[in-house]
Protein backbone atom coordinates (compact mmCIF):
# COMPACT_ATOMS: atom_id res chain seq x y z
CA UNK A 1 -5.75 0.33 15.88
CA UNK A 2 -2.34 -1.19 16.06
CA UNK A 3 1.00 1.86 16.63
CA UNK A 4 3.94 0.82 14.91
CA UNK A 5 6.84 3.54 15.93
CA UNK A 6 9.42 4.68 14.12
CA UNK A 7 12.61 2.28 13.65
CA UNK A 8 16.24 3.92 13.24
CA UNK A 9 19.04 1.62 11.48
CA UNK A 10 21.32 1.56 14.52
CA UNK A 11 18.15 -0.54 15.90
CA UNK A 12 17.10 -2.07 12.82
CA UNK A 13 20.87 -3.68 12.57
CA UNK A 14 20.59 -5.99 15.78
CA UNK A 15 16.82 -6.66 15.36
CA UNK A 16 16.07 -10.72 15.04
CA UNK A 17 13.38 -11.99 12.95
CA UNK A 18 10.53 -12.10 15.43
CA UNK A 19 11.29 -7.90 16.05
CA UNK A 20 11.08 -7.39 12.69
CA UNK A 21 8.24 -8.67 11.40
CA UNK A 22 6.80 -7.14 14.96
CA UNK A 23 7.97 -3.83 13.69
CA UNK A 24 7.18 -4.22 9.81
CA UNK A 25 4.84 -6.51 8.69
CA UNK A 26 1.21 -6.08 8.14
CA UNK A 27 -0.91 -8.98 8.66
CA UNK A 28 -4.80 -9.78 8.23
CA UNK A 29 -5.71 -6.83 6.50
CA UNK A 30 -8.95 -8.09 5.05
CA UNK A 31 -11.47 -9.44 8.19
CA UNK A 32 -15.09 -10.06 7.03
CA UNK A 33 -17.13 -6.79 8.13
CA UNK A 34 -14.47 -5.10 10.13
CA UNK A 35 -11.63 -2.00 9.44
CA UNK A 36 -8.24 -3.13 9.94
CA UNK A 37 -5.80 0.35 10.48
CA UNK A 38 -2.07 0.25 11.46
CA UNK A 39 -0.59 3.57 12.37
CA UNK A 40 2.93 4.06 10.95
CA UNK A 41 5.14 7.15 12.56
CA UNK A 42 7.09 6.52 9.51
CA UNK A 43 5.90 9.46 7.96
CA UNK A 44 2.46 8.80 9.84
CA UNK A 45 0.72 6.72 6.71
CA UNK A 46 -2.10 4.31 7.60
CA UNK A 47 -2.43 1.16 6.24
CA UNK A 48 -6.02 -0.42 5.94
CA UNK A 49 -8.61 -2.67 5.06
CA UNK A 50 -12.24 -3.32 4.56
CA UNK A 51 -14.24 -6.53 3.64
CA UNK A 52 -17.42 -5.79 3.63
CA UNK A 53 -19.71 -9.43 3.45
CA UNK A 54 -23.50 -9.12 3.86
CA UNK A 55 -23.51 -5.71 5.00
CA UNK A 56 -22.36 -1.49 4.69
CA UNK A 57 -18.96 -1.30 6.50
CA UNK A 58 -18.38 2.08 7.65
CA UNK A 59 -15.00 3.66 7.38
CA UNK A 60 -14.93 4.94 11.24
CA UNK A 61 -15.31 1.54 12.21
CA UNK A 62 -12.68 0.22 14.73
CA UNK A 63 -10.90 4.15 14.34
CA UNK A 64 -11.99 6.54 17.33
CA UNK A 65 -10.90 10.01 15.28
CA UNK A 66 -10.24 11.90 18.05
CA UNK A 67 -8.35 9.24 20.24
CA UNK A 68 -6.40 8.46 17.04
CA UNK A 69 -5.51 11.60 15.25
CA UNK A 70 -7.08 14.31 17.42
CA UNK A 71 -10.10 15.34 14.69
CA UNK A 72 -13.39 15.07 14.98
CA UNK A 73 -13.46 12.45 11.84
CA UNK A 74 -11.07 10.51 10.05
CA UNK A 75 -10.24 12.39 6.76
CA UNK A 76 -10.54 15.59 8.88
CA UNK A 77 -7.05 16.30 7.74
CA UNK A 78 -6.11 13.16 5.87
CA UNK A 79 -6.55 11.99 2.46
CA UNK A 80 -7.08 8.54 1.76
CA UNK A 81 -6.21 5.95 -1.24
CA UNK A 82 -8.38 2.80 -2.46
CA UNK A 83 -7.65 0.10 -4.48
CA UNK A 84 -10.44 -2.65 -4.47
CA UNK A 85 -8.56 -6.28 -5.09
CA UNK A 86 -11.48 -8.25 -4.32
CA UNK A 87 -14.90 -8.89 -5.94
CA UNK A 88 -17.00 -5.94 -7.19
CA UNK A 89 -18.10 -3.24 -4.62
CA UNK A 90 -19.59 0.03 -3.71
CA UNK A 91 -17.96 2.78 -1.51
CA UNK A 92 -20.48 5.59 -0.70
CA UNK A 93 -18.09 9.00 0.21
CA UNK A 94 -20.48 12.09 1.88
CA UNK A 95 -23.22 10.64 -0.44
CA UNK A 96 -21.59 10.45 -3.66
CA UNK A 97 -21.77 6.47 -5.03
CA UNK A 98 -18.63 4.74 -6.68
CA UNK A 99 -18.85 1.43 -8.03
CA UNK A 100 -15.43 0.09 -7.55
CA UNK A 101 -15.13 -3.32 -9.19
CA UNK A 102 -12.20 -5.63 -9.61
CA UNK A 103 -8.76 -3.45 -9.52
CA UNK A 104 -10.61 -0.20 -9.73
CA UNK A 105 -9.28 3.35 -7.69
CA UNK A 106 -10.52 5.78 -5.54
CA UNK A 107 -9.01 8.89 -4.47
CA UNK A 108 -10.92 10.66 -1.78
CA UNK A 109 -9.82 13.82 -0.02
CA UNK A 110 -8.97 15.95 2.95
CA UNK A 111 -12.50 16.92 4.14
CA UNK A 112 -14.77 13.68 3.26
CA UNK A 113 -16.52 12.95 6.15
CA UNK A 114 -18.58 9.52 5.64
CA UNK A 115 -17.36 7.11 4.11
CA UNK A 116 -18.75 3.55 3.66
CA UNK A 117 -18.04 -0.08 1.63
CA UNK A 118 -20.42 -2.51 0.26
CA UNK A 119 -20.14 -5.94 -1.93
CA UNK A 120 -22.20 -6.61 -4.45
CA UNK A 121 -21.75 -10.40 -4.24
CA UNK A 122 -21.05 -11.69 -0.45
CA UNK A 123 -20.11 -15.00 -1.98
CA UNK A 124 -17.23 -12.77 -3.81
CA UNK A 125 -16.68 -9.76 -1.44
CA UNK A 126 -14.90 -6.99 -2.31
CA UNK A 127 -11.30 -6.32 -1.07
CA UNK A 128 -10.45 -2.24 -0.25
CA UNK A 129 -7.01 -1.95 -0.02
CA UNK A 130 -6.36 1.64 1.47
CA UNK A 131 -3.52 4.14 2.67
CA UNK A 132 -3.57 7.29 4.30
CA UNK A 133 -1.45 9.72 4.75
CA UNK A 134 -1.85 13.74 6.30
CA UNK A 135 -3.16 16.37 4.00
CA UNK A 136 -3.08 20.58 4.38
CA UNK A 137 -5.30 20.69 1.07
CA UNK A 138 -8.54 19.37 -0.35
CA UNK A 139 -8.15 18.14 -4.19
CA UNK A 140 -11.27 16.73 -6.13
CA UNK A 141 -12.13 12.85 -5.45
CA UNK A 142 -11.12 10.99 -8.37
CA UNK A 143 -12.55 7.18 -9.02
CA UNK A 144 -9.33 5.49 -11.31
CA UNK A 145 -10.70 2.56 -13.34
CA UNK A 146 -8.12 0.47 -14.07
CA UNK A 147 -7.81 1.17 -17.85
CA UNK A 148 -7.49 4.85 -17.32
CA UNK A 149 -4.33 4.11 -14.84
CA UNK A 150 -0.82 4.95 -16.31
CA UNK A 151 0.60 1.61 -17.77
CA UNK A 152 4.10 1.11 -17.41
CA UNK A 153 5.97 -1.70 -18.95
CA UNK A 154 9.57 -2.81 -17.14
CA UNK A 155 11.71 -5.58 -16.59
CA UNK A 156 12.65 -8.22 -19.20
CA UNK A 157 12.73 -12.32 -18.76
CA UNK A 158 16.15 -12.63 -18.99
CA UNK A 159 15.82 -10.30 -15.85
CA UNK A 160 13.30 -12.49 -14.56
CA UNK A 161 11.10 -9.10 -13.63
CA UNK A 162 8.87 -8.43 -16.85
CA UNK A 163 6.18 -6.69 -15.13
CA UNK A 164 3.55 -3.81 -15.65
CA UNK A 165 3.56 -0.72 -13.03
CA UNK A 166 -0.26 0.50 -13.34
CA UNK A 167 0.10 3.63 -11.75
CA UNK A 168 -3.46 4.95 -10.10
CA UNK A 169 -2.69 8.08 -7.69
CA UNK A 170 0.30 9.56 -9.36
CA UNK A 171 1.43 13.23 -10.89
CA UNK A 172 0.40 12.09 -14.33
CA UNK A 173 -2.84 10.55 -13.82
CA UNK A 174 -4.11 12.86 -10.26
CA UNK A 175 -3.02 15.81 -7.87
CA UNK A 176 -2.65 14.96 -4.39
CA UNK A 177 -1.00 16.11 -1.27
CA UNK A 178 1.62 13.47 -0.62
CA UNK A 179 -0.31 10.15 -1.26
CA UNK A 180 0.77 8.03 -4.08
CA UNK A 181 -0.51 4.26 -4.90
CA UNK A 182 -0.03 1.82 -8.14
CA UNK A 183 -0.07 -1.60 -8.57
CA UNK A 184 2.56 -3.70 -10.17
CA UNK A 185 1.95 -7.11 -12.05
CA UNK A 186 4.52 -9.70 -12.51
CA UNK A 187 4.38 -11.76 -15.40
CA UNK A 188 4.69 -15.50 -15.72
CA UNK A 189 8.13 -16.52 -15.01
CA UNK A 190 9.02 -13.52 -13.28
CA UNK A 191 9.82 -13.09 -10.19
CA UNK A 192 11.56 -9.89 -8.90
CA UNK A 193 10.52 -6.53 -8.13
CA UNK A 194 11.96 -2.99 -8.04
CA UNK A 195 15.75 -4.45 -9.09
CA UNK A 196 18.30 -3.33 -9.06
CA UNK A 197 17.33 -1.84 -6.00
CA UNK A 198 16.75 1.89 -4.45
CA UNK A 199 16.10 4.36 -1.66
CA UNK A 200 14.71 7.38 -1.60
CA UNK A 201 15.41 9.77 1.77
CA UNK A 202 12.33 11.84 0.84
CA UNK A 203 9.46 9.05 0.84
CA UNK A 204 9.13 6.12 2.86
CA UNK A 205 7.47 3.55 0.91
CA UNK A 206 4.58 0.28 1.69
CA UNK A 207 4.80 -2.96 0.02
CA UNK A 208 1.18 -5.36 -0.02
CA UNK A 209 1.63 -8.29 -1.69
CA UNK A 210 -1.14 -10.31 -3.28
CA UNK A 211 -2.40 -13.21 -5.78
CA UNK A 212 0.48 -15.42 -4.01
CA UNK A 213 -0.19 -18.70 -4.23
CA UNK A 214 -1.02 -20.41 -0.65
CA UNK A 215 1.77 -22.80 -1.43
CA UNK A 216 4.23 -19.95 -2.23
CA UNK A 217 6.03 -16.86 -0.25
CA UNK A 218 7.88 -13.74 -1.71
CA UNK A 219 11.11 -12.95 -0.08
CA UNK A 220 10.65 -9.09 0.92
CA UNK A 221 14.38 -7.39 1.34
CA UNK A 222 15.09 -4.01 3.03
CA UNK A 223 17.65 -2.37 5.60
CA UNK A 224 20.12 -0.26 4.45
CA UNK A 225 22.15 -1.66 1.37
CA UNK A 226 25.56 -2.45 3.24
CA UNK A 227 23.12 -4.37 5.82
CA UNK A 228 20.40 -5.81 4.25
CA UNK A 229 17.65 -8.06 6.26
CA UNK A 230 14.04 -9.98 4.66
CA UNK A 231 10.95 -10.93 5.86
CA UNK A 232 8.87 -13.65 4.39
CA UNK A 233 5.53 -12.60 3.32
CA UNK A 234 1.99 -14.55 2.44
CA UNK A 235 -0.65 -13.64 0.43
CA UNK A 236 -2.34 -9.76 1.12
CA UNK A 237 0.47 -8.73 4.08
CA UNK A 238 2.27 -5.66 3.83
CA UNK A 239 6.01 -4.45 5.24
CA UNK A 240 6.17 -0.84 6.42
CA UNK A 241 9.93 0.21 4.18
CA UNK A 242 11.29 3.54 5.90
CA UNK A 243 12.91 6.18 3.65
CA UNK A 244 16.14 5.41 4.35
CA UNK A 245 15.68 1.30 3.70
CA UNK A 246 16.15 -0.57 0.12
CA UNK A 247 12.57 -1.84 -0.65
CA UNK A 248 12.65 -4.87 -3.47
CA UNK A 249 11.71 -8.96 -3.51
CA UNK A 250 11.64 -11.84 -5.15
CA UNK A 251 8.61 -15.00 -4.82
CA UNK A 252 8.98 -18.56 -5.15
CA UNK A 253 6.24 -18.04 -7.91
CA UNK A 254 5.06 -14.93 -10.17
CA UNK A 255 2.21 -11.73 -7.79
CA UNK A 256 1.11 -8.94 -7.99
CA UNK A 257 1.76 -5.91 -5.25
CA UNK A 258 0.58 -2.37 -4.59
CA UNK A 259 3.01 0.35 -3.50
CA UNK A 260 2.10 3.21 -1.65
CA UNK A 261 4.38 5.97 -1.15
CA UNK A 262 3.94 9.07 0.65
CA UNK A 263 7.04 12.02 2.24
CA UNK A 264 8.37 15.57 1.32
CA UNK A 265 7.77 14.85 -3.02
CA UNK A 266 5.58 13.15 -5.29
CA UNK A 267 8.38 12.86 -7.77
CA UNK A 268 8.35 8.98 -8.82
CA UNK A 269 12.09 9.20 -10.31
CA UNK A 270 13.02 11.22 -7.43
CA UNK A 271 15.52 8.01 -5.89
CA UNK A 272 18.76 6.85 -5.13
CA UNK A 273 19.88 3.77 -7.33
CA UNK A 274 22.01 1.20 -5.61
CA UNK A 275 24.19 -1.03 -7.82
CA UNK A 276 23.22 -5.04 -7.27
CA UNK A 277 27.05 -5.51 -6.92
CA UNK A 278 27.12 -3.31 -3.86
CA UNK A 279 23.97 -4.87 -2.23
CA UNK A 280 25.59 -6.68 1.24
């Protein structure tokens, strides 16, 4: 399991490019029959993936519990967040069967002990997206099919970010501990996300990109917003936004991303707007 340790802005100011996509960027997420994990001490969330071809996958794969987080499994005292973007699958949780197709949810709690993946199709394997963050209660599992999700429309096309936020683990759709996931679509012709841009002190936030053309790249912009920095990101890689960072982009072509938020609230208003004409 890759460590990625906390990063203050003193630090992040004189960081080059290599250190910061060292620091912040997620990268192959989705290896056939393996569990990719990177630990954040950003508010300790876990990033992960699964893609299961030919075979079960279990979740404990690749994670030694008590190594790692010092429990005897996993979800001991985590809670964990899935959002399938690949083919249609199967994730079995202490016995209990969800088929998870296409841009389907899961919500599984503190307290699940086994959990595994399956594709139907290994031609067209499934794709579990996942975060994790610490938990000090046990709410019901929850699958979220993607037309029971909280539809938000934004953005305009003057604006050039007419998009829908499809909100999965959230207040209004789920109770949680801290976790909270959604995926955003951009429309045709659009291009930026989350503008003008914002912080919020009480969650750190993590941005996966996806369905970005191989030919393409989204421009991913954070630091503080007197001292702002990018990374370039590909198709299905993340970037790890601390609380006190601006987290927004813009692609050379139209995708769709997943957010994952996690800190003291679950309050998706609860943020600090930053005027576009004061971004430096």
């Amino acid at each position: 399991m890759d460590i990625r340790y906390s990063t203050g802005k003193e630090p992040f100011s004189r960081m080059n490019t290599q250190e910061l996509r060292k620091e912040f960027l997620i990268q192959n997420i989705f290896v056939a029959n393996d569990v990719s994990a990177v630990y954040s001490h950003v508010d300790r969330i876990v990033t992960m993936g699964v893609m299961p071809v030919g075979q079960v996958v279990s979740l404990s794969k690749n994670i030694d519990p008590m190594k790692d987080f010092g429990v005897n499994y996993f979800l001991e005292r985590r809670e964990l967040g899935i959002i399938n973007i690949g083919g249609d699958g199967v994730v079995v949780a202490d016995g209990t069967t969800y088929d998870i197709v296409h841009f389907d949810g899961l919500y599984l709690p503190k307290g699940t002990k086994e959990v595994t993946f399956a594709s139907k199709d290994a031609k067209n394997p499934s794709k579990f997206y996942m975060n994790s963050t610490p938990a000090h209660q046990a709410f019901p599992a929850k699958q979220i099919v993607f037309a029971e999700a909280k539809h938000v429309q934004a953005g305009s096309t003057e604006g050039s970010n007419k998009r829908t936020i499809n909100q999965y683990i959230h207040p209004d759709v789920l109770d949680t501990c801290q976790l909270s996931m959604g995926l955003t679509q951009l429309e045709e012709g659009s291009i930026w996300n989350t503008m003008p841009a914002h912080t919020h002190e009480r969650r750190m936030e993590v941005y996966f990109y996806f369905e970005v053309p191989s030919d393409q790249t989204v421009f991913h912009f954070m630091g503080e917003p007197s001292e702002t920095r990018h990374i370039l990101v590909h198709n299905e890689e993340a970037v790890i936004n601390p609380s006190w960072s601006i987290h927004c982009g813009a692609g050379t072509n139209n995708y769709t991303f997943i957010w994952s938020m996690c800190g003291e609230n679950r309050t998706y208003t609860d943020m600090d707007g930053i005027k576009t004409e004061d971004l430096l």
